[in-house]
N, C-alpha and C. Protein backbone atom coordinates (compact mmCIF):
# COMPACT_ATOMS: atom_id res chain seq x y z
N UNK A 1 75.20 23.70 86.11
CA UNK A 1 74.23 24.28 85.20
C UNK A 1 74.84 24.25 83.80
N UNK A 2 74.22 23.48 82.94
CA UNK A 2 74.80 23.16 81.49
C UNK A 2 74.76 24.51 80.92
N UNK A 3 73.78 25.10 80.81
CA UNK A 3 73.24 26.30 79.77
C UNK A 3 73.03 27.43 80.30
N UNK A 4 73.90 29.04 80.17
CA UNK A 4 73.64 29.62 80.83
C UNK A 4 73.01 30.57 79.92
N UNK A 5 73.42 31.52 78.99
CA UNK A 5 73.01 32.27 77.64
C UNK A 5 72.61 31.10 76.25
N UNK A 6 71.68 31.68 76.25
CA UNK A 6 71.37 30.95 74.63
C UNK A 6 71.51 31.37 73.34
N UNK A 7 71.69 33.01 73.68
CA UNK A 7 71.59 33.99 72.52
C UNK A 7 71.18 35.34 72.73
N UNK A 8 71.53 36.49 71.94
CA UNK A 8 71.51 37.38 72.00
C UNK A 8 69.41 37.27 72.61
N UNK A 9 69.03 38.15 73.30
CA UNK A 9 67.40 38.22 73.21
C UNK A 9 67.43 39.67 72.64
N UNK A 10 68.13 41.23 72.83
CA UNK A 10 67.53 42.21 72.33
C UNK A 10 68.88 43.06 72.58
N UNK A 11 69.11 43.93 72.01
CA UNK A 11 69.96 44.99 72.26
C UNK A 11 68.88 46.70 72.46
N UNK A 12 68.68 47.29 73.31
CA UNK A 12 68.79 48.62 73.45
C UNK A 12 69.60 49.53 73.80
N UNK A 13 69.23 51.07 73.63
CA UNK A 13 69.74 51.89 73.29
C UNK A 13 68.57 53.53 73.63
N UNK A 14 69.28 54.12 74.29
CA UNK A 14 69.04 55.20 74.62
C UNK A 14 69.00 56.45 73.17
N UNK A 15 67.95 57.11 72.96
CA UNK A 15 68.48 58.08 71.99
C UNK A 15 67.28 59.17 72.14
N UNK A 16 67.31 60.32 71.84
CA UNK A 16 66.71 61.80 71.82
C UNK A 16 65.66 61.41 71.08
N UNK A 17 65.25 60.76 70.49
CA UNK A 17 64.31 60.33 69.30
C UNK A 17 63.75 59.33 68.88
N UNK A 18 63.16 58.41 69.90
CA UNK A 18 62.83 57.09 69.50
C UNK A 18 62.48 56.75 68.09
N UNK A 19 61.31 57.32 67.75
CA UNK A 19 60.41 57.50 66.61
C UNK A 19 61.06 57.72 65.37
N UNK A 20 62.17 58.87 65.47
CA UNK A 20 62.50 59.51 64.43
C UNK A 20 63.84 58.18 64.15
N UNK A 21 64.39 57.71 65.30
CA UNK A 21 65.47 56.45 64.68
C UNK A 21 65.25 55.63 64.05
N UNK A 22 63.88 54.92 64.45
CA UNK A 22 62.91 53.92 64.05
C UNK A 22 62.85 53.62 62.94
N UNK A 23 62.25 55.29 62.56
CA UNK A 23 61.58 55.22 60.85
C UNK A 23 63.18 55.35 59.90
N UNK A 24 64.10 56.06 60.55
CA UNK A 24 65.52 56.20 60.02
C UNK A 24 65.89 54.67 59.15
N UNK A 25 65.79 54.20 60.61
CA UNK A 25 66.34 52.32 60.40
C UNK A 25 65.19 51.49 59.32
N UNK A 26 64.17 51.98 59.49
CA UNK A 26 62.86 51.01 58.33
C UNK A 26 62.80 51.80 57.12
N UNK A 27 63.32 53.04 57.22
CA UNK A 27 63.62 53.69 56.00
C UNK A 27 64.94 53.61 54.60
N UNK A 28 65.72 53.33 55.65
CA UNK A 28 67.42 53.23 54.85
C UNK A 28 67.45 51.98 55.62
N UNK A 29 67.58 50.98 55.98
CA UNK A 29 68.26 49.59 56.34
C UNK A 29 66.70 48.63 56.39
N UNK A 30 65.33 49.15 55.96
CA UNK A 30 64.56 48.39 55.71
C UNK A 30 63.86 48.00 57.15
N UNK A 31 64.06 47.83 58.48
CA UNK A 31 63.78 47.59 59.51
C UNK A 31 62.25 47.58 59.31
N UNK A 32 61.50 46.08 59.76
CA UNK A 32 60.33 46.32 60.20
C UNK A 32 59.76 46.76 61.51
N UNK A 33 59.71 48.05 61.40
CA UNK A 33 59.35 48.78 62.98
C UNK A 33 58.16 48.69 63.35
N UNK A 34 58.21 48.65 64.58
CA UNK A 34 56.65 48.66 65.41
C UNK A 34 56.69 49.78 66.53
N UNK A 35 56.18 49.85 67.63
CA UNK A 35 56.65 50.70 68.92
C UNK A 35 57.36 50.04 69.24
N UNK A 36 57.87 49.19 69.59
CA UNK A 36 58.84 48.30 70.76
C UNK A 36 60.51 48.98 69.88
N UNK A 37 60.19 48.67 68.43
CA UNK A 37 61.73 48.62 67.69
C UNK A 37 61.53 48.00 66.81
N UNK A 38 62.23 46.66 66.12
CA UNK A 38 62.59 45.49 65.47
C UNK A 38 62.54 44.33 66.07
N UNK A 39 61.79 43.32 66.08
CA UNK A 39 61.74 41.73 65.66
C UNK A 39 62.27 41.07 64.72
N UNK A 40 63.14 40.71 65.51
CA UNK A 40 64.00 39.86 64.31
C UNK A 40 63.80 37.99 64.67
N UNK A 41 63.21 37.26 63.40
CA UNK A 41 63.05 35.81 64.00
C UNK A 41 63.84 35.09 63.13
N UNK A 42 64.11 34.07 64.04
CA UNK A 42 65.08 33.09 63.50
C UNK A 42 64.06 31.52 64.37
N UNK A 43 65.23 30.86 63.72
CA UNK A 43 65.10 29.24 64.23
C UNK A 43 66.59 28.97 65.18
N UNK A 44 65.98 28.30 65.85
CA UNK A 44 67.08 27.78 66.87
C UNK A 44 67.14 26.32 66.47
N UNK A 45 68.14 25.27 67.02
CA UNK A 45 68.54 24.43 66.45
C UNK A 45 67.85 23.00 66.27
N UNK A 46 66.70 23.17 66.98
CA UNK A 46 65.61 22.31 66.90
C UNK A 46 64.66 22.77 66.51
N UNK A 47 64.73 23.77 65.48
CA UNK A 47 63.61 24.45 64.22
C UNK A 47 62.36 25.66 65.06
N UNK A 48 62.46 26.07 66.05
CA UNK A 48 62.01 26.59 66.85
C UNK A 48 61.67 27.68 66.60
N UNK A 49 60.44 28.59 66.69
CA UNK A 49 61.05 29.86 66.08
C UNK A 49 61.47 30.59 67.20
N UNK A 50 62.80 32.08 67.00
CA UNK A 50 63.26 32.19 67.83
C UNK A 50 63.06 33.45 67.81
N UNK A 51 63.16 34.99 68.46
CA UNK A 51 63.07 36.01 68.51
C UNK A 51 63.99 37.04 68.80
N UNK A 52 64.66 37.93 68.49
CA UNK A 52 65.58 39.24 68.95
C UNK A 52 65.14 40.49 68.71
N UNK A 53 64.84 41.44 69.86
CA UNK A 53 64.19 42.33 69.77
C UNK A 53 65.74 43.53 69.45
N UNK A 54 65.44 44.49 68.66
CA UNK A 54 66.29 45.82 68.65
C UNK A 54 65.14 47.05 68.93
N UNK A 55 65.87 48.00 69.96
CA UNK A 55 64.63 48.60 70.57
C UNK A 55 65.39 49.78 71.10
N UNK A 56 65.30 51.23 70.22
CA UNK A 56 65.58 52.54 70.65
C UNK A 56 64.46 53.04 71.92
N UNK A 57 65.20 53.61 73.26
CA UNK A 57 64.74 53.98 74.32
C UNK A 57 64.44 55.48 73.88
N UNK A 58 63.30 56.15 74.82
CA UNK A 58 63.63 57.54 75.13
C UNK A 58 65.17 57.95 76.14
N UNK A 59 65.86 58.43 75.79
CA UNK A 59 67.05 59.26 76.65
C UNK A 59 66.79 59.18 78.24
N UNK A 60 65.78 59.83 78.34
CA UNK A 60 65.71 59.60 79.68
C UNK A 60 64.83 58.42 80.70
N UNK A 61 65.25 57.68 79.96
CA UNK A 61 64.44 56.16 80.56
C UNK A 61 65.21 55.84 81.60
N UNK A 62 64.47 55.36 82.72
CA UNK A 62 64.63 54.55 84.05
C UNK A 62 65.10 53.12 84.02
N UNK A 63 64.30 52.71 82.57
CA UNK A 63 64.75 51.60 82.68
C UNK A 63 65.86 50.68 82.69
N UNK A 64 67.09 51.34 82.61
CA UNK A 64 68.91 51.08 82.39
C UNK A 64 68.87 51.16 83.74
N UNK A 65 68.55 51.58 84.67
CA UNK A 65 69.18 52.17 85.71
C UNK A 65 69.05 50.90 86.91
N UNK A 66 70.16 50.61 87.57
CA UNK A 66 71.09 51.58 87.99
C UNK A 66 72.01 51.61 87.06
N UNK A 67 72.28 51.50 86.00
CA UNK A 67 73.46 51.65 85.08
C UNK A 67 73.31 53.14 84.62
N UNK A 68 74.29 53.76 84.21
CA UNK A 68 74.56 54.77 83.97
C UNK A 68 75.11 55.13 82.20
N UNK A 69 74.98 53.97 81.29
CA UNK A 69 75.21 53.44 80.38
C UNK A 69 74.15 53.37 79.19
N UNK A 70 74.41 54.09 77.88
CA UNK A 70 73.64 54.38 76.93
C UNK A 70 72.90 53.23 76.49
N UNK A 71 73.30 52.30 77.02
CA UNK A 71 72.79 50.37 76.49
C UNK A 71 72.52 49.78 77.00
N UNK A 72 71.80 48.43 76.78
CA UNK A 72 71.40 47.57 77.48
C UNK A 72 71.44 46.50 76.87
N UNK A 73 72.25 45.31 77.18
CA UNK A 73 71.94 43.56 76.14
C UNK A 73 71.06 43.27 77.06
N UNK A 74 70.28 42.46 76.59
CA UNK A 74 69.04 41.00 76.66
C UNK A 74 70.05 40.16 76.26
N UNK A 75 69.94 38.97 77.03
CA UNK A 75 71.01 37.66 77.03
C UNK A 75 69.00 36.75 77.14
N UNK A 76 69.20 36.13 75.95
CA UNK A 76 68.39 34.80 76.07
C UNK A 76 68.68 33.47 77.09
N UNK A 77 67.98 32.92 78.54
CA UNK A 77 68.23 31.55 78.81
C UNK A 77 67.00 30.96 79.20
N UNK A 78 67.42 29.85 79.55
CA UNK A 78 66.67 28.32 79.23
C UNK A 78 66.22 28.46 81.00
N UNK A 79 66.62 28.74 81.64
CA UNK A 79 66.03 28.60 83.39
C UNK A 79 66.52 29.98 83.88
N UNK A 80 65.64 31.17 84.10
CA UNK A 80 66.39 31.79 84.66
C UNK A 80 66.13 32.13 86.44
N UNK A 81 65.47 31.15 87.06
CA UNK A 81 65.20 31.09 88.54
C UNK A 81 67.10 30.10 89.05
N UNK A 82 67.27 29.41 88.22
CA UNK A 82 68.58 28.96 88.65
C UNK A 82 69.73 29.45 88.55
N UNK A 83 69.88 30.57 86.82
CA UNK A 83 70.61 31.07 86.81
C UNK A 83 70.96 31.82 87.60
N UNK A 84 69.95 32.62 88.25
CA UNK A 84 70.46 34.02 88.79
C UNK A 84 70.65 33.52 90.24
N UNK A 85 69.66 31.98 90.78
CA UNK A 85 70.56 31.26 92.00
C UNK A 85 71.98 31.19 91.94
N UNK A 86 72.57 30.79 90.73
CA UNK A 86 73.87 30.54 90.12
C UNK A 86 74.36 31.29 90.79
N UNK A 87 74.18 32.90 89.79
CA UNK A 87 74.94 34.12 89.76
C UNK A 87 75.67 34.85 90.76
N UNK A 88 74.23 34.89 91.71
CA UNK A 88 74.26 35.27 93.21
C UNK A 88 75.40 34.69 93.75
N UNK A 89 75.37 33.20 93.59
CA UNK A 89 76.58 32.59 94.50
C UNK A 89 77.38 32.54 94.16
N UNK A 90 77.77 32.99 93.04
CA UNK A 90 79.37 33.51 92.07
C UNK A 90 79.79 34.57 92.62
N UNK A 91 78.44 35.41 92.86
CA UNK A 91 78.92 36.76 93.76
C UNK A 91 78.67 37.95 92.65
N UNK A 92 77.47 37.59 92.19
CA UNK A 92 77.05 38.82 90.70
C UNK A 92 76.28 39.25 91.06
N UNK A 93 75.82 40.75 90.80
CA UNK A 93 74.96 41.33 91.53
C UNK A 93 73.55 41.03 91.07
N UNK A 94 72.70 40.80 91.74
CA UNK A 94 71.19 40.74 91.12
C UNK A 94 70.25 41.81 91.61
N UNK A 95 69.74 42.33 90.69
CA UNK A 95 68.85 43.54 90.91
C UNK A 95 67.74 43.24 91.27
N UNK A 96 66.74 43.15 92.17
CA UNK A 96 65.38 43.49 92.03
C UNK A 96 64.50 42.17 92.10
N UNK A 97 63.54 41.50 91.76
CA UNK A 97 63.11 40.28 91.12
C UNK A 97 62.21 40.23 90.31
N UNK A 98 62.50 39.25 89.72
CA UNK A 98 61.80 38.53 88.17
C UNK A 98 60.96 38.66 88.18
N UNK A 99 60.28 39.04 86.87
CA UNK A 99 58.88 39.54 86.61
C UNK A 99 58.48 38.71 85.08
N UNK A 100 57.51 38.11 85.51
CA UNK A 100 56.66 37.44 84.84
C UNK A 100 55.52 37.63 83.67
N UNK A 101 56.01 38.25 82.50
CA UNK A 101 54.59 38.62 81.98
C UNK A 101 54.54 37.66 80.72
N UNK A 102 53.39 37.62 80.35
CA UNK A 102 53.10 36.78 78.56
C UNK A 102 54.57 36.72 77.44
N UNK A 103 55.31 37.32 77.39
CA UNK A 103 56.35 37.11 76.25
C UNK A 103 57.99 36.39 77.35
N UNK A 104 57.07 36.15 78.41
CA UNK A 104 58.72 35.25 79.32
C UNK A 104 58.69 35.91 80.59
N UNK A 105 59.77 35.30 81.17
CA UNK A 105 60.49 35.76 82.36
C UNK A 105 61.53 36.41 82.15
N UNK A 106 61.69 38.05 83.22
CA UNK A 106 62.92 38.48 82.99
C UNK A 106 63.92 38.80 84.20
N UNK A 107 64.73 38.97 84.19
CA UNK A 107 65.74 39.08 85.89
C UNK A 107 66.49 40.27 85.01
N UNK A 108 67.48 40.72 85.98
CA UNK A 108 68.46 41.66 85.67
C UNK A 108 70.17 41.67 86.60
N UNK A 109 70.90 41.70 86.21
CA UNK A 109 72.13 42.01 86.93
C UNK A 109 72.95 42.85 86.59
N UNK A 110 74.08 42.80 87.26
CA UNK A 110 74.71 44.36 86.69
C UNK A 110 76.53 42.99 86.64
N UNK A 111 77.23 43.60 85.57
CA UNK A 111 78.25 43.44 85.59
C UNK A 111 79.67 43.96 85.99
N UNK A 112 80.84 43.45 85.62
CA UNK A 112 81.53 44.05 86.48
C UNK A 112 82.23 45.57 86.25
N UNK A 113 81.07 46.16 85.16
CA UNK A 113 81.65 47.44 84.78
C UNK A 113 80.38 48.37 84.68
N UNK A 114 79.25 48.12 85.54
CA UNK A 114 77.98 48.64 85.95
C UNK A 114 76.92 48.66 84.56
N UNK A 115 77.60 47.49 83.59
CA UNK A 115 76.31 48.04 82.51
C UNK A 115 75.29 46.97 82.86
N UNK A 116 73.83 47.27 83.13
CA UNK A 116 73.02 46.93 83.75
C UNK A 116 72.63 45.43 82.58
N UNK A 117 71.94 43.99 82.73
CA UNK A 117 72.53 42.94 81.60
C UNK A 117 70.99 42.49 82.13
N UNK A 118 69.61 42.50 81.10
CA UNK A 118 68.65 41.95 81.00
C UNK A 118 68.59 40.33 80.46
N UNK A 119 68.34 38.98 81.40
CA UNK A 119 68.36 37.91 81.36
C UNK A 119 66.99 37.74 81.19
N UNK A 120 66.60 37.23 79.83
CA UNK A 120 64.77 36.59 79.36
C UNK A 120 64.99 34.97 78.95
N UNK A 121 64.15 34.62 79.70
CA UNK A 121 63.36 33.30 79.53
C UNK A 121 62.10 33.72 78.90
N UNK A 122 62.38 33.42 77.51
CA UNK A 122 61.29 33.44 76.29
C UNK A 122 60.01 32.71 76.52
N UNK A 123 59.36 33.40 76.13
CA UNK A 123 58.00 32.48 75.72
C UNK A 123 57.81 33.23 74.30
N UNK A 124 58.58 32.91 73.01
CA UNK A 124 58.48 33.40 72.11
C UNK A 124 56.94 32.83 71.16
N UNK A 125 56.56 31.86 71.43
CA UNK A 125 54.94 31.64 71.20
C UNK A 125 54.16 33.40 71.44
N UNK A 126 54.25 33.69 72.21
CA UNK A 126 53.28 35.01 72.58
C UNK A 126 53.60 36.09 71.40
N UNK A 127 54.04 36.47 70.93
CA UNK A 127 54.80 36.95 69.74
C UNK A 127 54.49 36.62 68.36
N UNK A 128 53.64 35.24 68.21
CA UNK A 128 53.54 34.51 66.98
C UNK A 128 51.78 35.18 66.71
C-alpha cells in the first residue's frame, strides 16, 4: 500500500464550552466559525481543493470514546477499506465500521497509547 495518511483531516478537542471557544478563536485569532468549528482549505498537489476541519467538542462527548483522552486527530487517506485491511493485519486495533456519509468515508482505530485516531476518505466536493 503506497499511501497511507495524506494529511492532517481535523484536530478535536474536548472543552466546557464549545460556543464560547469558538467565538474566543473567530474573535482574537480571526477563525471563521460555524457549528462544526473551522474549515480550513487548501490545495493539494494536483491543485485540488483540500479541507481541515478544527472542531471544539462538548466535554462530555461519546464521541472519543473508547479513548479516555481530551483529543482526537483526523488523519486524511486515499483508500480507507484497505487501509484499515492493512492495519488489522499489522495488528492495530479497529473500532467499529466505516460509515459512509456525503463529506467521505470514516473508520477509527485506537493507537498504541489508547488515543482514539479518526481515518477520512474525503469527499471534499460536498463542502464546496
Amino acid at each position: 500500500m503506497k499511501n497511507r495518511v495524506t494529511g492532517i483531516g481535523g484536530v478535536f478537542f474536548k472543552t466546557k464550552d464549545p460556543k464560547a471557544v469558538k467565538d474566543w478563536y473567530r474573535d482574537h485569532l480571526g477563525l471563521n466559525t460555524d457549528q462544526w468549528g473551522s474549515t480550513f482549505w487548501w490545495k493539494n498537489k494536483e491543485g485540488e481543493d483540500c479541507s481541515t476541519q478544527w472542531s471544539p467538542f462538548k466535554e462530555d462527548t461519546g464521541y472519543f470514546e473508547p479513548s479516555k483522552k481530551e483529543f482526537m486527530m483526523n488523519f486524511r487517506v486515499e483508500n480507507l477499506d484497505e487501509l484499515l485491511e492493512t492495519l488489522k493485519a499489522e495488528g492495530v486495533q479497529v473500532l467499529g465500521k466505516t460509515e459512509s456519509v456525503e463529506e467521505g468515508k470514516f473508520g477509527w482505530i485506537m493507537d498504541l497509547e489508547g488515543n482514539k485516531i479518526e481515518l477520512w476518505e474525503p469527499n471534499d466536493k460536498a463542502f464546496l
